[in-house]
C-alpha atoms as a PDB file:
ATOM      1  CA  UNK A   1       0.000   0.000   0.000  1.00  0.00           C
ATOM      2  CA  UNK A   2       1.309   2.997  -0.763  1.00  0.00           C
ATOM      3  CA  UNK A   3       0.738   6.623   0.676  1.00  0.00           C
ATOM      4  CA  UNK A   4      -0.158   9.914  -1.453  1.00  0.00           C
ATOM      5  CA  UNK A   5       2.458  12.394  -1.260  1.00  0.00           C
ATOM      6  CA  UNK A   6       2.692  16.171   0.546  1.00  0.00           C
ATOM      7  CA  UNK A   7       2.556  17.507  -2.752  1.00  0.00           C
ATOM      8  CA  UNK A   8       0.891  16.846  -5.987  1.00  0.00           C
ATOM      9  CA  UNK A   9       3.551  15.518  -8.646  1.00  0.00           C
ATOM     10  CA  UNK A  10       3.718  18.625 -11.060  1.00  0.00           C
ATOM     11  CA  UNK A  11       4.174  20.923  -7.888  1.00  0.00           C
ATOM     12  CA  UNK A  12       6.895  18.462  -6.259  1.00  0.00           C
ATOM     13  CA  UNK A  13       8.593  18.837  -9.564  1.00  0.00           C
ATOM     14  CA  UNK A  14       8.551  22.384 -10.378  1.00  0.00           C
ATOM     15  CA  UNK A  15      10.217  23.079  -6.993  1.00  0.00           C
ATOM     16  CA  UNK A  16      12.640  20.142  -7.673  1.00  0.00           C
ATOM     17  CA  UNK A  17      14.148  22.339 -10.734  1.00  0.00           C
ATOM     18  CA  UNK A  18      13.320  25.779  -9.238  1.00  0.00           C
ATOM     19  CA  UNK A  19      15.808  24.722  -6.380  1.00  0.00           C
ATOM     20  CA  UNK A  20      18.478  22.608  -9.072  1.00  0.00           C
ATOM     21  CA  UNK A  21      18.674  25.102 -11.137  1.00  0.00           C
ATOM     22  CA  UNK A  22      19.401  27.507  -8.511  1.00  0.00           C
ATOM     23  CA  UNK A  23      23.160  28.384  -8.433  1.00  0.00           C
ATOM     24  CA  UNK A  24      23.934  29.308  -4.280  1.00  0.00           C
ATOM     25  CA  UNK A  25      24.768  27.346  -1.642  1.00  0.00           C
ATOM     26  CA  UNK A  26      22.395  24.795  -0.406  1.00  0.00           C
ATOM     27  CA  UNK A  27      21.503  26.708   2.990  1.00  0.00           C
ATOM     28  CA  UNK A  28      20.731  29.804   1.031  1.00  0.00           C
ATOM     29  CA  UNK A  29      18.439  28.501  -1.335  1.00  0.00           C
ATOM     30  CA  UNK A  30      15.113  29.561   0.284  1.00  0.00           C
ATOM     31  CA  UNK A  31      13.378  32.985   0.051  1.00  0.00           C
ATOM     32  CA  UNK A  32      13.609  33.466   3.967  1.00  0.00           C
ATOM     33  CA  UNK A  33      17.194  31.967   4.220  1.00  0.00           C
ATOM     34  CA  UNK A  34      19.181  34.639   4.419  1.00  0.00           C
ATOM     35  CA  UNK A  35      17.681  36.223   7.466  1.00  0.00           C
ATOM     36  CA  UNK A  36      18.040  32.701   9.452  1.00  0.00           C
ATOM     37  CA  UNK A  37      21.583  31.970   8.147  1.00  0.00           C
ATOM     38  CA  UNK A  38      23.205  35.452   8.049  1.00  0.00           C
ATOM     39  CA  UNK A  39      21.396  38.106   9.703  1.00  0.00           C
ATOM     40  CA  UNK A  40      19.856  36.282  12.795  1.00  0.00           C
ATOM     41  CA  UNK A  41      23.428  34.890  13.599  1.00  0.00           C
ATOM     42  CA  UNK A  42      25.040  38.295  12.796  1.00  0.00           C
ATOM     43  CA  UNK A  43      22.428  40.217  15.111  1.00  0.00           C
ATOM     44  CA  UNK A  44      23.529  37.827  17.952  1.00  0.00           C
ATOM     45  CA  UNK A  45      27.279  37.941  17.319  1.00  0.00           C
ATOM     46  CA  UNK A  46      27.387  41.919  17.474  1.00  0.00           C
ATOM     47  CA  UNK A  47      25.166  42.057  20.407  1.00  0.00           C
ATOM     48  CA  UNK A  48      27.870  39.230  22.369  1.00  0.00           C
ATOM     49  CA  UNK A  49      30.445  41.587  21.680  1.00  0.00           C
ATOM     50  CA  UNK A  50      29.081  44.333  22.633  1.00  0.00           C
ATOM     51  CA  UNK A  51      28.618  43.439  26.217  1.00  0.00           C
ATOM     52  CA  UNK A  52      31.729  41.587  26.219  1.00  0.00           C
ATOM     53  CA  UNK A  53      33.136  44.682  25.228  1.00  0.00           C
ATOM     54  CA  UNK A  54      30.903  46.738  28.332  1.00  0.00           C
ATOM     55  CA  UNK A  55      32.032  44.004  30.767  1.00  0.00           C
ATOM     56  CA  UNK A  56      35.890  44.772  29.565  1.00  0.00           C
ATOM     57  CA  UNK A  57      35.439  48.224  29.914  1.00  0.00           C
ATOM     58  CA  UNK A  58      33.067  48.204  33.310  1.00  0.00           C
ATOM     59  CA  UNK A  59      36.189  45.695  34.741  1.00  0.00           C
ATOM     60  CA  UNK A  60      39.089  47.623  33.714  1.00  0.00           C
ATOM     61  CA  UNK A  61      37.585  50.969  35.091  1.00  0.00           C
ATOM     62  CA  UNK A  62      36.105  49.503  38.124  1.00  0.00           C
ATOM     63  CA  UNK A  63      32.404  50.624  37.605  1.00  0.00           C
ATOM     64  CA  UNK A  64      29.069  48.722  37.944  1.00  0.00           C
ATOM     65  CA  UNK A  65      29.835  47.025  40.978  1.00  0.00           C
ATOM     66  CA  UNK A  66      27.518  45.870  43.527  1.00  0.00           C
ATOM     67  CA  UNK A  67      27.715  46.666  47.014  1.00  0.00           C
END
């Protein structure tokens, strides 16, 4: 027995060549990809740094402490 697909056929197949004829990397294939795979991470990464950066700074000057 078998079971129907997600997709009809013809749909299933025009997305098959949409995405092979596509020339990018595999993760950046999608219309929504580049905010997961670049910006998202890149948001995170600059907002690490900068309180790594304020915690250098806040150590180094001795400010911020609790009493």
């Amino acid at each position: 027995m078998t079971e129907p697909g997600f997709l009809a056929r013809e749909r299933l197949l025009k997305r098959q060549q949409l995405f092979q004829s596509i020339h990018k990397h595999t993760y950046l294939k999608g219309p929504y990809d580049k905010i997961t795979s670049v910006a998202i991470p890149l948001a995170l990464a600059l907002a690490s740094g900068t309180l790594i950066v304020r915690g250098i700074y806040n150590m180094s000057h001795g400010v911020g402490k609790k009493e």
